[in-house]
N, C-alpha and C. Protein backbone atom coordinates (compact mmCIF):
# COMPACT_ATOMS: atom_id res chain seq x y z
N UNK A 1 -2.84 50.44 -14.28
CA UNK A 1 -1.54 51.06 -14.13
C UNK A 1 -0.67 50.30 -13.13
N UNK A 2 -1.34 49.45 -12.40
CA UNK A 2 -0.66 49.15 -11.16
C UNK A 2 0.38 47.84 -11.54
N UNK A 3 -0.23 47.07 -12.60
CA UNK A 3 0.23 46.08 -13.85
C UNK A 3 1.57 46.52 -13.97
N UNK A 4 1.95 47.56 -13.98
CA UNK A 4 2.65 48.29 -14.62
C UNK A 4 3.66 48.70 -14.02
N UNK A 5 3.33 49.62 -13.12
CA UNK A 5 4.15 50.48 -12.18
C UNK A 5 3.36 50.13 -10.68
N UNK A 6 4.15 49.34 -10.09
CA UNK A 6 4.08 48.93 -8.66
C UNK A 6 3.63 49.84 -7.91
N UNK A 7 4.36 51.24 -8.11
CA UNK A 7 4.33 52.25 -6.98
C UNK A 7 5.64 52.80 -6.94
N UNK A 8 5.92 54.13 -6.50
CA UNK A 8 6.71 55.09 -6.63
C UNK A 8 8.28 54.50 -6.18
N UNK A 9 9.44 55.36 -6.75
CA UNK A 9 10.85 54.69 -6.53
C UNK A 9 11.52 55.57 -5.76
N UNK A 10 11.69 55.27 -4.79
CA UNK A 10 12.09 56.65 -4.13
C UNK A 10 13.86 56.76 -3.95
N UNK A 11 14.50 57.97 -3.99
CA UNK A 11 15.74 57.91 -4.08
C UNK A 11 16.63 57.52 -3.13
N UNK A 12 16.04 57.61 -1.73
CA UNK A 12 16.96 57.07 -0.46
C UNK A 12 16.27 55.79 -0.29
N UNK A 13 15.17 55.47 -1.11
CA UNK A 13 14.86 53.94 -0.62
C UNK A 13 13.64 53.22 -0.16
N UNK A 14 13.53 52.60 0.89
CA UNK A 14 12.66 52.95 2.01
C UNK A 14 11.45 51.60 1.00
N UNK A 15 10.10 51.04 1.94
CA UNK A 15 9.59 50.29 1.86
C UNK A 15 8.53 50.65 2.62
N UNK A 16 7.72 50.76 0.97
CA UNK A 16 6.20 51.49 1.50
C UNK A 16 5.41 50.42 1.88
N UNK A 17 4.29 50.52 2.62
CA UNK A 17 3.73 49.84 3.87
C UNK A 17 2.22 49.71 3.61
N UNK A 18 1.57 48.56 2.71
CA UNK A 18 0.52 48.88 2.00
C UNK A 18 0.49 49.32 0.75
N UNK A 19 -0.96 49.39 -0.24
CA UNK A 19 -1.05 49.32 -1.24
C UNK A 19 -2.38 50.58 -1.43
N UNK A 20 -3.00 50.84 -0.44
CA UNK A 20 -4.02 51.44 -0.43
C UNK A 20 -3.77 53.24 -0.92
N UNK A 21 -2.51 53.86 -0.38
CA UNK A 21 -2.40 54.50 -0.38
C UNK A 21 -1.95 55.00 -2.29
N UNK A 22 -1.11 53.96 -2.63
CA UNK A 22 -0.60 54.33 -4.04
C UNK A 22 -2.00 53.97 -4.92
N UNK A 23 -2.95 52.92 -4.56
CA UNK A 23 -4.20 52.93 -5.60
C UNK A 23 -5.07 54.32 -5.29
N UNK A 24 -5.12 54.53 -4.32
CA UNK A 24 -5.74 56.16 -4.26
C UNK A 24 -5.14 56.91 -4.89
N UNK A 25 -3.81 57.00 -5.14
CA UNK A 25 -2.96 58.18 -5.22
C UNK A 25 -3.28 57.54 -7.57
N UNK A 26 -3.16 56.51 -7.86
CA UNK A 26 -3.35 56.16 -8.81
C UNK A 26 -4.87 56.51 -9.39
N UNK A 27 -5.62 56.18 -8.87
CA UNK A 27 -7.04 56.21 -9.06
C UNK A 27 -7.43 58.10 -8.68
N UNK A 28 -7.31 58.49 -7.74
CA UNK A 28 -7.71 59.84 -7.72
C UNK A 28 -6.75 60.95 -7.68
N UNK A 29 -5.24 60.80 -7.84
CA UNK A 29 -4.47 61.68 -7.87
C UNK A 29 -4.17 62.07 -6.39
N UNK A 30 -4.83 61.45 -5.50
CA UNK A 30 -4.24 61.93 -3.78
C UNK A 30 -4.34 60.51 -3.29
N UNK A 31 -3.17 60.51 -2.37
CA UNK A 31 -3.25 59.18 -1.67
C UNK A 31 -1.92 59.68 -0.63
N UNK A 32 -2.61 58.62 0.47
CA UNK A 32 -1.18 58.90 1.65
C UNK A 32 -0.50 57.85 1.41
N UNK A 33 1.02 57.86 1.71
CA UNK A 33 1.33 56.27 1.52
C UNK A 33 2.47 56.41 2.88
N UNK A 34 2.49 55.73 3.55
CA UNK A 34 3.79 55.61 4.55
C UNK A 34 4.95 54.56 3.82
N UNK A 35 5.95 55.21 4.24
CA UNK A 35 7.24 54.50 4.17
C UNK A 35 7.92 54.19 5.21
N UNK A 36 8.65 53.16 5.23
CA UNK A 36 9.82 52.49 6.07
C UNK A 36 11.11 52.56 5.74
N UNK A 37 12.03 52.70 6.75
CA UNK A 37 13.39 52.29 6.47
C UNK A 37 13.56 50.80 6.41
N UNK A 38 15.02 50.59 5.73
CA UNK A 38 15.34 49.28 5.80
C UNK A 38 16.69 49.41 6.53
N UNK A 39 16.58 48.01 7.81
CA UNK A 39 17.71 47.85 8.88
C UNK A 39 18.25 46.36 8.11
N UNK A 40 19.58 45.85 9.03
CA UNK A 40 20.13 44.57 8.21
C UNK A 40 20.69 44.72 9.87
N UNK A 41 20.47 43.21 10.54
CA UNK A 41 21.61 43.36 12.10
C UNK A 41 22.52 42.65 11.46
N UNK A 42 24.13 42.60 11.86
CA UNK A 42 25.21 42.36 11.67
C UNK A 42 25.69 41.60 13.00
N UNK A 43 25.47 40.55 13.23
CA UNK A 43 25.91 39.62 14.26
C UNK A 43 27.50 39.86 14.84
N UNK A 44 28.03 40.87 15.77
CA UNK A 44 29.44 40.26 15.78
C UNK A 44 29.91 39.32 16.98
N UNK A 45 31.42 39.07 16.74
CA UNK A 45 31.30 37.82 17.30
C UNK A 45 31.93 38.28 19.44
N UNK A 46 31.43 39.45 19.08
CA UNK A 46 31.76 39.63 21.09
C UNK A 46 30.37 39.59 21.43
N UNK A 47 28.94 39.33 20.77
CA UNK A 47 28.47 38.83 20.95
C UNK A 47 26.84 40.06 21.01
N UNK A 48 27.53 41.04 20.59
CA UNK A 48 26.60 42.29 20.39
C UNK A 48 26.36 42.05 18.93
N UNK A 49 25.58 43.10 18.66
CA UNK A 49 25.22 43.07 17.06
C UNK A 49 24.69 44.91 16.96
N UNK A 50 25.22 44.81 15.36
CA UNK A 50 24.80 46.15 15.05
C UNK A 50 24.01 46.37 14.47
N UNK A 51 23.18 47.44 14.13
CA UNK A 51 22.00 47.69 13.32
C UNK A 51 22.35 48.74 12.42
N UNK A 52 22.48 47.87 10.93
CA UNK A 52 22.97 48.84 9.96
C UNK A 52 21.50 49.46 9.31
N UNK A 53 21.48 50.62 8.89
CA UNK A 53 20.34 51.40 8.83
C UNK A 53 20.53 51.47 7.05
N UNK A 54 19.86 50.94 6.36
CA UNK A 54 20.62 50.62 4.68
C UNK A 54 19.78 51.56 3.76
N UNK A 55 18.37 52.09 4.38
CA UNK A 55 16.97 52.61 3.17
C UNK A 55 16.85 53.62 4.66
N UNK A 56 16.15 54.99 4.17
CA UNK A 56 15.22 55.43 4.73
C UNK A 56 14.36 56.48 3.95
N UNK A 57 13.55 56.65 4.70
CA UNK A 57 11.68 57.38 3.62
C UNK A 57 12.78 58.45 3.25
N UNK A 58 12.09 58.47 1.97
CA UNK A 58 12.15 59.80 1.56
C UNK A 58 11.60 61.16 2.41
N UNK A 59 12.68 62.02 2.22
CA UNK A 59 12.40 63.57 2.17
C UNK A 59 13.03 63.43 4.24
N UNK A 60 13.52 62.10 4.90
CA UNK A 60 14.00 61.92 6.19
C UNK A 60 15.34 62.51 6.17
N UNK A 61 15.73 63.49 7.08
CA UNK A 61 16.72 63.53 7.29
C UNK A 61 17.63 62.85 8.41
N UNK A 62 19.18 62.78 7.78
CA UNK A 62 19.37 62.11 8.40
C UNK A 62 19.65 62.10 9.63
N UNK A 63 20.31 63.32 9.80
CA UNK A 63 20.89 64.08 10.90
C UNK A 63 19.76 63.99 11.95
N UNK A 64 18.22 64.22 11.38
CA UNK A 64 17.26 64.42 12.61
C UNK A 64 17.12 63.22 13.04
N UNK A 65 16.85 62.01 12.10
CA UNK A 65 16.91 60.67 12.48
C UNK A 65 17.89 60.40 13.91
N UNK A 66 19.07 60.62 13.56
CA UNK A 66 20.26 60.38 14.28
C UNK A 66 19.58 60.71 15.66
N UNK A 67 19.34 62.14 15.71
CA UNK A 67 19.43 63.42 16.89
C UNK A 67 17.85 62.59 17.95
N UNK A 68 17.13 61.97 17.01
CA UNK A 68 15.70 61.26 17.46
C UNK A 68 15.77 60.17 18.42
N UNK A 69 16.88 59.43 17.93
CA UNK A 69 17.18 58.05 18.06
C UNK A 69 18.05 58.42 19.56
N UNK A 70 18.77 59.54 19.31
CA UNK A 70 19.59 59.71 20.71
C UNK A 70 18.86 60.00 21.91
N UNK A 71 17.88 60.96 21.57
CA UNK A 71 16.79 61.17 22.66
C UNK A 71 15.89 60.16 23.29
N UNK A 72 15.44 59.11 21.99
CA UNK A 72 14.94 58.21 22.71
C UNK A 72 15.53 57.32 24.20
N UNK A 73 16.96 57.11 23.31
CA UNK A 73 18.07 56.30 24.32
C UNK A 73 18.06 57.40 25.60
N UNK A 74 18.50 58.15 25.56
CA UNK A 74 18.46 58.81 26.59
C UNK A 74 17.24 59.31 27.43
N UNK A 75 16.12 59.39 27.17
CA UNK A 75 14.90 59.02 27.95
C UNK A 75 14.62 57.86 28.22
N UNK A 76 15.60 57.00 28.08
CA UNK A 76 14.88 55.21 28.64
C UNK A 76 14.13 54.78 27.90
N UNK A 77 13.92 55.26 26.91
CA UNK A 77 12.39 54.64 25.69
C UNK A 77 13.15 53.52 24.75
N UNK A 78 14.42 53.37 24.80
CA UNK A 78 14.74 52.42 23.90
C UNK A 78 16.07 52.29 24.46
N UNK A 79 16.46 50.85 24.97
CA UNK A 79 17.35 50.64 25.83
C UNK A 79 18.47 49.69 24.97
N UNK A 80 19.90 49.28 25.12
CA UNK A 80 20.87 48.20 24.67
C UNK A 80 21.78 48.83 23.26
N UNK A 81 21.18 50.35 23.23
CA UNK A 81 22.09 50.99 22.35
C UNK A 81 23.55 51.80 22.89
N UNK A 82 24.34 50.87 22.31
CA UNK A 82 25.58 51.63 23.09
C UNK A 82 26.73 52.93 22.43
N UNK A 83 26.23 53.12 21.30
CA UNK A 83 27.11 53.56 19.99
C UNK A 83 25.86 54.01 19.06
N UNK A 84 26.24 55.50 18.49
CA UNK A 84 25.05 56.00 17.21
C UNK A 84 26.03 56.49 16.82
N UNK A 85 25.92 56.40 15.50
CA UNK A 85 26.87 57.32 13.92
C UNK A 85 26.78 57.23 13.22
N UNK A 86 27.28 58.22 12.39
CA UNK A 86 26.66 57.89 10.91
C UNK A 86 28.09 57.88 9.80
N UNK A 87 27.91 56.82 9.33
CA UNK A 87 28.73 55.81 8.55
C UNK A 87 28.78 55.98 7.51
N UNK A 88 27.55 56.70 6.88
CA UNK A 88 27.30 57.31 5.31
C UNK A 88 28.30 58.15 4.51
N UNK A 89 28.24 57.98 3.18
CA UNK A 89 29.30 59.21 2.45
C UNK A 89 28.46 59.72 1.68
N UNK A 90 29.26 59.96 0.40
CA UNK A 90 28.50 60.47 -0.57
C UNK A 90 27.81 59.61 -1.41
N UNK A 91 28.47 57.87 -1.44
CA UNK A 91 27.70 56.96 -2.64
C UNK A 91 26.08 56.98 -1.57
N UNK A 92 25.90 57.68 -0.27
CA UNK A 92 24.79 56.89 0.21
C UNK A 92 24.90 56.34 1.62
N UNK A 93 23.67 56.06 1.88
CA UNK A 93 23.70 54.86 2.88
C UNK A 93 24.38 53.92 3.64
């Protein structure tokens, strides 16, 4: 089957991480599979860059994403972010 169908298409996107999880899920009907978002940095020319956020896992919201990402910054866990928003409409991403 795998010949066939790679592995699942998910509607917001995202880039599953391994193969183990979809041959289980193929072979015995259960399998875990993790997913990833997909980022793209955008170089500008004052010399910062942005991180456009283009895929994320299914069933992620976005809003919590957002609300996650702020907490981190603001506990010091992830530093050089100066700006979070969300840019999205209705085509998406």
């Amino acid at each position: 089957l795998m010949d066939y169908i790679k592995g699942p298409d998910f509607p917001t996107g995202g880039i599953i991480d391994g193969h183990k999880g979809i041959r289980d899920a193929y072979l015995t009907g259960r399998g875990k599979i993790r997913v990833r978002g997909k980022v793209e940095v955008e170089e500008l020319k004052s010399g910062k860059a942005n991180i456009i956020i283009k895929e994320i896992p299914y069933q992620l919201n976005k809003a919590v994403l957002i609300e996650k990402i702020a907490d981190l910054v603001k506990e010091k866990k992830i530093n050089g972010i100066s700006d979070l928003r969300d840019e999205s409409d209705r085509d998406g991403i």
